[in-house]
Protein backbone atom coordinates (compact mmCIF):
# COMPACT_ATOMS: atom_id res chain seq x y z
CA UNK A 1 0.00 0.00 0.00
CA UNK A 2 1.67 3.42 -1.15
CA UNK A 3 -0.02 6.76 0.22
CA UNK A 4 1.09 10.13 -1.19
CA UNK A 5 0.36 13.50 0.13
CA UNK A 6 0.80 17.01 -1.48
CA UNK A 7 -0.45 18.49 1.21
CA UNK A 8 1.91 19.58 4.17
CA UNK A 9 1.29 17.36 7.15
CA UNK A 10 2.23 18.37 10.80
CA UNK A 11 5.04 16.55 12.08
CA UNK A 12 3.47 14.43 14.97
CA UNK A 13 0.54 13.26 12.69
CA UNK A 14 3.30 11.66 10.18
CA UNK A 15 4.94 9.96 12.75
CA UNK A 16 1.81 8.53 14.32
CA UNK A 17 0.91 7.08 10.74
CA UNK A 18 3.71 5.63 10.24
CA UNK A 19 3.78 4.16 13.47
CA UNK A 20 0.17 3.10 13.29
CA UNK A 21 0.10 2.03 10.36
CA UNK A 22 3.63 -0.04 9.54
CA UNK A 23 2.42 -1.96 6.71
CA UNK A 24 2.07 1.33 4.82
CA UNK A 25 4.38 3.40 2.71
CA UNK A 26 3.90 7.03 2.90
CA UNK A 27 5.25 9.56 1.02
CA UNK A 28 4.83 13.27 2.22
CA UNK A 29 5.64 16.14 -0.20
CA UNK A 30 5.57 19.72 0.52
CA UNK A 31 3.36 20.18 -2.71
CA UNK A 32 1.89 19.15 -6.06
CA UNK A 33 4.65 19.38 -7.85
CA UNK A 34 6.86 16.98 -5.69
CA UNK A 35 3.84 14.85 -5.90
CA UNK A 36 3.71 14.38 -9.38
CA UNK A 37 7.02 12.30 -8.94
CA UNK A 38 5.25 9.41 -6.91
CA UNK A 39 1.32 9.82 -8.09
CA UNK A 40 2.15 7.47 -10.99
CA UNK A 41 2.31 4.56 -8.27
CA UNK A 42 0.09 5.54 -5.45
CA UNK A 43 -2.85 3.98 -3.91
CA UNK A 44 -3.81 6.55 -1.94
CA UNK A 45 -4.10 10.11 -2.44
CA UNK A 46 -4.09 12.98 -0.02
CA UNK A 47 -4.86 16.72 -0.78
CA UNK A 48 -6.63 19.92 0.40
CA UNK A 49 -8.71 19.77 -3.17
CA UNK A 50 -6.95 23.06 -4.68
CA UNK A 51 -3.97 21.43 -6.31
CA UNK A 52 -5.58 18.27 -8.38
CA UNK A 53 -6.33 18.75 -12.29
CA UNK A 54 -7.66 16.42 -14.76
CA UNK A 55 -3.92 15.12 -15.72
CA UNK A 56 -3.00 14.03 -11.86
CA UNK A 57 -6.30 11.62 -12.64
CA UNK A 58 -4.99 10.15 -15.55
CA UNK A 59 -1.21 10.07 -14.55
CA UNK A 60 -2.44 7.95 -11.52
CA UNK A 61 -3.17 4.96 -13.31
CA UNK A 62 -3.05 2.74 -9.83
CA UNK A 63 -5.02 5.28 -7.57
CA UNK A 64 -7.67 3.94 -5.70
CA UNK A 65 -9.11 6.40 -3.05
CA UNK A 66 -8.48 10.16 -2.88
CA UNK A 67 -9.08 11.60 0.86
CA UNK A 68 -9.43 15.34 0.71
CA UNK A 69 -8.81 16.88 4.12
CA UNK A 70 -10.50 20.46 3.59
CA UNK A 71 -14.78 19.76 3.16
CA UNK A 72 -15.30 22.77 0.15
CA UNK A 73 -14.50 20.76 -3.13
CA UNK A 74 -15.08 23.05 -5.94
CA UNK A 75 -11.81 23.11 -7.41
CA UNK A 76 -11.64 19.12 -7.62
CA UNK A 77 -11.30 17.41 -11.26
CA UNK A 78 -14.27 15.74 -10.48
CA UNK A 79 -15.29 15.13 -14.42
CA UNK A 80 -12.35 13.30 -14.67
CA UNK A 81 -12.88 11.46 -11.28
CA UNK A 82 -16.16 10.11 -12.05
CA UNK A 83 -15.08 8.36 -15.37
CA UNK A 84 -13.15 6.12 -12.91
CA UNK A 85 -13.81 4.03 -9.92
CA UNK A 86 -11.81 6.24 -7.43
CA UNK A 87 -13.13 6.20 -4.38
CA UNK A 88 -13.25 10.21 -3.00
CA UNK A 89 -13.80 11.17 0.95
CA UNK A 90 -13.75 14.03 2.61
CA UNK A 91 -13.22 16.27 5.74
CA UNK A 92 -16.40 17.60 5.78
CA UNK A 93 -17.48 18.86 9.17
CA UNK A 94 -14.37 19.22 10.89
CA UNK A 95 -15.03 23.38 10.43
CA UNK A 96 -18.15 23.37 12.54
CA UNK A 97 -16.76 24.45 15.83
CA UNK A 98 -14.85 27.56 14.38
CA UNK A 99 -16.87 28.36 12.12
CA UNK A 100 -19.56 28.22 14.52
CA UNK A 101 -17.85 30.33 17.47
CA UNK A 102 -16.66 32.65 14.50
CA UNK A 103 -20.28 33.55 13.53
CA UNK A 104 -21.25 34.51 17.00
CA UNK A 105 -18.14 36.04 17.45
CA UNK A 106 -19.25 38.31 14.71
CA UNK A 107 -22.91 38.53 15.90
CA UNK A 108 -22.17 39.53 19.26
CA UNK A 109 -19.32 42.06 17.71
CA UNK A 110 -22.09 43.86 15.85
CA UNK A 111 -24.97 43.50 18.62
CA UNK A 112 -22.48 45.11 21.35
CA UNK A 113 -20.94 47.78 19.04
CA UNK A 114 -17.55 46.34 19.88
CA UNK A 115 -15.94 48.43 17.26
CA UNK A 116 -16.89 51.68 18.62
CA UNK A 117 -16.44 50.50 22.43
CA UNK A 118 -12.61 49.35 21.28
CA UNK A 119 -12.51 52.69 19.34
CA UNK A 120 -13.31 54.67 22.50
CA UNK A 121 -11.04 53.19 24.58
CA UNK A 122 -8.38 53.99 22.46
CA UNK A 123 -9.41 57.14 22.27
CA UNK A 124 -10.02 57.80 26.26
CA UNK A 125 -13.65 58.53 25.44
CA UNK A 126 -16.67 57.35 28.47
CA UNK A 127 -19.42 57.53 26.22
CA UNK A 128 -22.39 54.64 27.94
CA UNK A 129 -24.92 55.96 25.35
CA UNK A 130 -23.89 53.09 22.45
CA UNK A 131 -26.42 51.09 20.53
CA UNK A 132 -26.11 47.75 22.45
CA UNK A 133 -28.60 44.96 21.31
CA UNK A 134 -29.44 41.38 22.81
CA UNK A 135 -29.60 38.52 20.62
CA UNK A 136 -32.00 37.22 22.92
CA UNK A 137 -35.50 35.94 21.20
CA UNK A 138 -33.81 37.21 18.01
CA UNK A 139 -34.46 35.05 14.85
CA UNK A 140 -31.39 33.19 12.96
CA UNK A 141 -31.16 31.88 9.41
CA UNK A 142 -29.13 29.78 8.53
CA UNK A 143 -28.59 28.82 4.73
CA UNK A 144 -27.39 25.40 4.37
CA UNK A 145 -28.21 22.88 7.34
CA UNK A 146 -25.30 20.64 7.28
CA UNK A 147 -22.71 20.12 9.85
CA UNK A 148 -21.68 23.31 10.65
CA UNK A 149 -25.26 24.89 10.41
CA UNK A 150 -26.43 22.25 12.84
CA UNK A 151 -23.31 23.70 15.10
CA UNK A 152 -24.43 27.14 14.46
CA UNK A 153 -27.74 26.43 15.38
CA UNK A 154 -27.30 24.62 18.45
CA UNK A 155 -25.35 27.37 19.86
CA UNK A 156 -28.31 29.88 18.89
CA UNK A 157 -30.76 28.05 20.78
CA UNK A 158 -28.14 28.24 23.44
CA UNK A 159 -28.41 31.57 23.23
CA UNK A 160 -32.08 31.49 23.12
CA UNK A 161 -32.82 32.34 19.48
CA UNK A 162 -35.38 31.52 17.03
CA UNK A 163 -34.31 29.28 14.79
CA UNK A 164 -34.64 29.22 10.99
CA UNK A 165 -32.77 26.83 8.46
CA UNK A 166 -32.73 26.57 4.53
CA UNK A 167 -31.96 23.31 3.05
CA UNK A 168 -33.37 21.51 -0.56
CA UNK A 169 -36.22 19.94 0.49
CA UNK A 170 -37.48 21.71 3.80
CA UNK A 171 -36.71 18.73 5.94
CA UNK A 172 -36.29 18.82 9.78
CA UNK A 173 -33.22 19.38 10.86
CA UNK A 174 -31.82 18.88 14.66
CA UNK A 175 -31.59 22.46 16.72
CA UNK A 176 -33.59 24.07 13.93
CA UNK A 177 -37.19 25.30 15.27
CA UNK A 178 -38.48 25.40 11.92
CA UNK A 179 -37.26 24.51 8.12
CA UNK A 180 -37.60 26.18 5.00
CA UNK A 181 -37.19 24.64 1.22
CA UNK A 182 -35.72 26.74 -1.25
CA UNK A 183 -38.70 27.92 -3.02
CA UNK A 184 -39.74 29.64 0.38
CA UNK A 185 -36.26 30.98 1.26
CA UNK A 186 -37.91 34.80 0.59
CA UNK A 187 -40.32 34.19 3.33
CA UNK A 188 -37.53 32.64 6.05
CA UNK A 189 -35.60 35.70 5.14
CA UNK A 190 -38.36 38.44 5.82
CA UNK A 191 -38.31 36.84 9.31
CA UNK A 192 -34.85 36.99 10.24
CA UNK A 193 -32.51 39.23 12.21
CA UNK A 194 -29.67 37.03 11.16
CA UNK A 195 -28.39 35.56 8.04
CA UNK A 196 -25.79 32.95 7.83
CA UNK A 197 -24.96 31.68 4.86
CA UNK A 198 -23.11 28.44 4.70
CA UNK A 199 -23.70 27.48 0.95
CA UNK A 200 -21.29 25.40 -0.87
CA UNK A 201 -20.53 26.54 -4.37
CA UNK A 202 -22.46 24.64 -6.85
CA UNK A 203 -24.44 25.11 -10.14
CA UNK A 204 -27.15 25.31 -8.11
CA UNK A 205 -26.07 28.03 -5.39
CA UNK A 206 -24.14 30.00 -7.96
CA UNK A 207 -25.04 33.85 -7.20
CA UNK A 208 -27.84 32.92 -4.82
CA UNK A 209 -28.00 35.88 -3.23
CA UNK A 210 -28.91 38.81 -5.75
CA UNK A 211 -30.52 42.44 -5.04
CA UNK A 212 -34.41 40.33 -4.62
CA UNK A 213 -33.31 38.11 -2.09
CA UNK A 214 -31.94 41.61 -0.02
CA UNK A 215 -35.02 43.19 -0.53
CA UNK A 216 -36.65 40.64 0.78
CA UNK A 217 -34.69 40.92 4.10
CA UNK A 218 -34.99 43.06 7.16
CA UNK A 219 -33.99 46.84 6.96
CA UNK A 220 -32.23 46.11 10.13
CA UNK A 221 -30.88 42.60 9.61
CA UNK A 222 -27.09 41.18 9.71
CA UNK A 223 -26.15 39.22 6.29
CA UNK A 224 -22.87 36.61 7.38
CA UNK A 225 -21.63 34.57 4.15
CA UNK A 226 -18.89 32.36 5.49
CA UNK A 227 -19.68 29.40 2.84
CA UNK A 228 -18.31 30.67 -0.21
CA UNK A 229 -17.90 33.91 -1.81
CA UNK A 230 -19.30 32.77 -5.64
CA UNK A 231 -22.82 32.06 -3.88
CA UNK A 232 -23.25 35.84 -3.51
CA UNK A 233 -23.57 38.49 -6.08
CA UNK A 234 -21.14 41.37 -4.57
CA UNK A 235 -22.37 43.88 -6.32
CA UNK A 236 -25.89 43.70 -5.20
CA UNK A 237 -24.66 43.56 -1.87
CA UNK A 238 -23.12 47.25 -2.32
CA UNK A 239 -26.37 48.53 -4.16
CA UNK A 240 -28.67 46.58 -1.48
CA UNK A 241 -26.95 48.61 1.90
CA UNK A 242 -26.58 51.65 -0.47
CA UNK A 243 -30.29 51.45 -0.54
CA UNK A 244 -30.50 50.44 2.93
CA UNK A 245 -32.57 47.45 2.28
CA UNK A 246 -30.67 45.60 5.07
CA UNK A 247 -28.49 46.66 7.73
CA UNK A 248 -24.74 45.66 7.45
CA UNK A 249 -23.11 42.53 5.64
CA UNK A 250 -20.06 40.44 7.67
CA UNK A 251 -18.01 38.49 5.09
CA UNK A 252 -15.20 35.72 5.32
CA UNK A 253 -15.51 34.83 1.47
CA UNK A 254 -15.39 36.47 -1.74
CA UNK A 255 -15.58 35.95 -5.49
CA UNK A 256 -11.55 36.79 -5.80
CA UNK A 257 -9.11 36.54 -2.85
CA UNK A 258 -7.31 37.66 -1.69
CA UNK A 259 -10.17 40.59 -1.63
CA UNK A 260 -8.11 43.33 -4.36
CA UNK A 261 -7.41 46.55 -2.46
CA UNK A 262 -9.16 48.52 -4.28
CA UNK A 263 -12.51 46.77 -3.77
CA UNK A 264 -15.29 48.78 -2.46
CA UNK A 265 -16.00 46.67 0.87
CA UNK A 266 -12.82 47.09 2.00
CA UNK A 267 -13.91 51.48 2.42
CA UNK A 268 -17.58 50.68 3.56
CA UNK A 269 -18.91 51.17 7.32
CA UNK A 270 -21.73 48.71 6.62
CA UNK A 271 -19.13 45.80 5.69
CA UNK A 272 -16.92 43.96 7.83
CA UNK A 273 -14.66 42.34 6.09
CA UNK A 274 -12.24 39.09 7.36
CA UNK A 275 -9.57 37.17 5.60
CA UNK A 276 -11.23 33.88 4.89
CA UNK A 277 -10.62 32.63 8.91
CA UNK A 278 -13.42 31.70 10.06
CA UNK A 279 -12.51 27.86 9.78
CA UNK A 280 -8.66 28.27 10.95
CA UNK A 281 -8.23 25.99 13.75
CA UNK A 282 -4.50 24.62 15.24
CA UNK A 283 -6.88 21.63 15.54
CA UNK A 284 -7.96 21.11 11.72
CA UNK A 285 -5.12 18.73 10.89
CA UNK A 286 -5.69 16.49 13.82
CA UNK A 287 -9.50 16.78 13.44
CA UNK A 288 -9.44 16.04 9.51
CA UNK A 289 -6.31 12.86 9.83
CA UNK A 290 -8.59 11.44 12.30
CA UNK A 291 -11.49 11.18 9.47
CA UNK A 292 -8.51 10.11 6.92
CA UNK A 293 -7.16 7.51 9.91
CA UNK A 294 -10.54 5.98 10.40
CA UNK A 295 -11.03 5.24 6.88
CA UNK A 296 -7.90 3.98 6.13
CA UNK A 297 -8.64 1.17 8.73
CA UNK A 298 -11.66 0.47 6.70
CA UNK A 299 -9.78 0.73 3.57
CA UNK A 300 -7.48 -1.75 4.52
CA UNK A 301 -10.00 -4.35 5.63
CA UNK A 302 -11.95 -3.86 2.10
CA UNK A 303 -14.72 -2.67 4.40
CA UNK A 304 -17.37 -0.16 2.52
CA UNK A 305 -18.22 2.23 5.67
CA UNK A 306 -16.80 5.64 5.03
CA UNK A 307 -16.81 8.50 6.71
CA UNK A 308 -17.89 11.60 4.33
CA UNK A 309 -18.37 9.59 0.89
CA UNK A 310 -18.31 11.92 -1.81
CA UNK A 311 -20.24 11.26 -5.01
CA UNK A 312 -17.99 12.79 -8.18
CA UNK A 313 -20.74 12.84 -10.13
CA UNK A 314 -22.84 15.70 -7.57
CA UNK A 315 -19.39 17.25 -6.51
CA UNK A 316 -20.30 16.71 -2.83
């Protein structure tokens, strides 16, 4: 068994592989390109999902499973993939506690004014008479109900919040008070204080978000995209708090990053914009080698029980 990895693994997880697992060859390369050398003859493949084109499919003519340890796949060859019988996992759900504790970071950032109470502070100013909201009885949306919505919504209801989720069919989903399919998503977001959007991008969420789905928002409501940045149309989110058809827009994802300098959010009071962190974690390698770890065990024993299958032919 020969496993090759492009991406960079932490020291102490190589070790324990190879300890774990002695009846394994691995091969660890700082990137792609040192990859290429060994993909020819590997079994296994490991990657983040951003490095993998059509020719690293046919090059690796023995390659068997592909375990990519990040959960957004959009970048993955996966036309090429599904003309073969590679098996492809993934991390998915290892970004639910940051991501989680990053969106009510932000929340409670905006609800509390913490901007202007840090900005009087540096400036020596006692000023008690700030706009400072509860998020108490407030109602949350969140736009995809997968792992990390679930996350998100458990803490709201922590927090005592109502509850609102957006998923394909309208199911019920654990920690969400009530569901929405996407044919009613106008009406769940006419209801909502907060909007979290955890979207994947697909042909389907592509640009999701456009000036009607604003207008159908709260004048006072909070719009949070940390899925990904191609789900929202950017310029309709200028024109939309221009017009003041909802209250201020908290983003972690755009169409091209890093964000360009010169990019209008970057000079608006109604934006707050963050680097693409809200899933950095000094526990995502552990959290996304124990996933790989657990199916490898399986893989090894030809049993057909993994964790985060992905279908190549859906892209998720």
């Amino acid at each position: 068994m020969y496993i090759v990895s492009s991406a960079k693994v932490k020291t102490e997880i190589r070790e324990h592989l190879q300890a774990a697992f002695n009846e394994v060859q691995f091969e660890f390369c700082e990137d792609m390109k040192e990859a290429e050398t060994y993909l020819p003859e590997a079994d296994v493949f490991i990657t983040y999902g951003e490095d993998m084109q059509d020719k690293h499919i046919h090059m690796a003519k023995k390659l068997k499973w592909i375990m990519v340890i990040s959960a957004g796949m959009e970048l993955m060859p996966f036309e090429a993939i599904a003309e073969t019988n590679i098996l492809v996992t993934n991390a998915k759900g290892i970004h639910k506690k940051p991501m989680a504790e990053y969106t009510f970071h932000m929340i409670f950032q905006h609800a509390r004014s913490a901007d202007t109470v840090k900005q009087q502070e540096q400036d020596h100013i006692w000023n008690r008479r700030i706009p400072l909201a509860e998020i108490n009885e407030q109602t949350l949306a969140i736009l995809g109900t997968g792992a990390i919505g679930q996350e998100i919504a458990r803490l709201g209801q922590a927090f005592n919040m109502k509850v609102l989720g957006l998923n394909q069919d309208g199911r019920e989903v654990e920690h969400v008070d009530v569901s929405f399919s996407m044919d009613d998503m106008d009406e769940m977001l006419s209801q909502s204080d907060y909007v979290v959007s955890v979207l994947p991008a697909t042909n389907k969420t592509e640009n999701m978000m456009t000036s009607e789905r604003f207008k159908a928002m709260k004048p006072n409501a909070v719009f949070i995209n940390i899925g990904r940045g191609q789900t929202v149309n950017e310029q309709d989110i200028i024109e939309a708090l221009d017009n003041q058809e909802f209250a201020h827009a908290i983003l972690d994802v755009f169409n091209e990053e890093p964000l360009p300098s010169e990019h209008p959010f970057w000079e608006m009071g109604s934006v707050t914009v963050t680097p693409h962190i809200s899933g950095i974690s000094a526990r995502y390698q552990p959290r996304a080698f124990e996933i790989f770890e657990k199916n490898l065990h399986a893989f090894l024993k030809n049993q057909n029980e993994f964790i985060n299958l992905v279908d190549p032919s859906r892209g998720y």
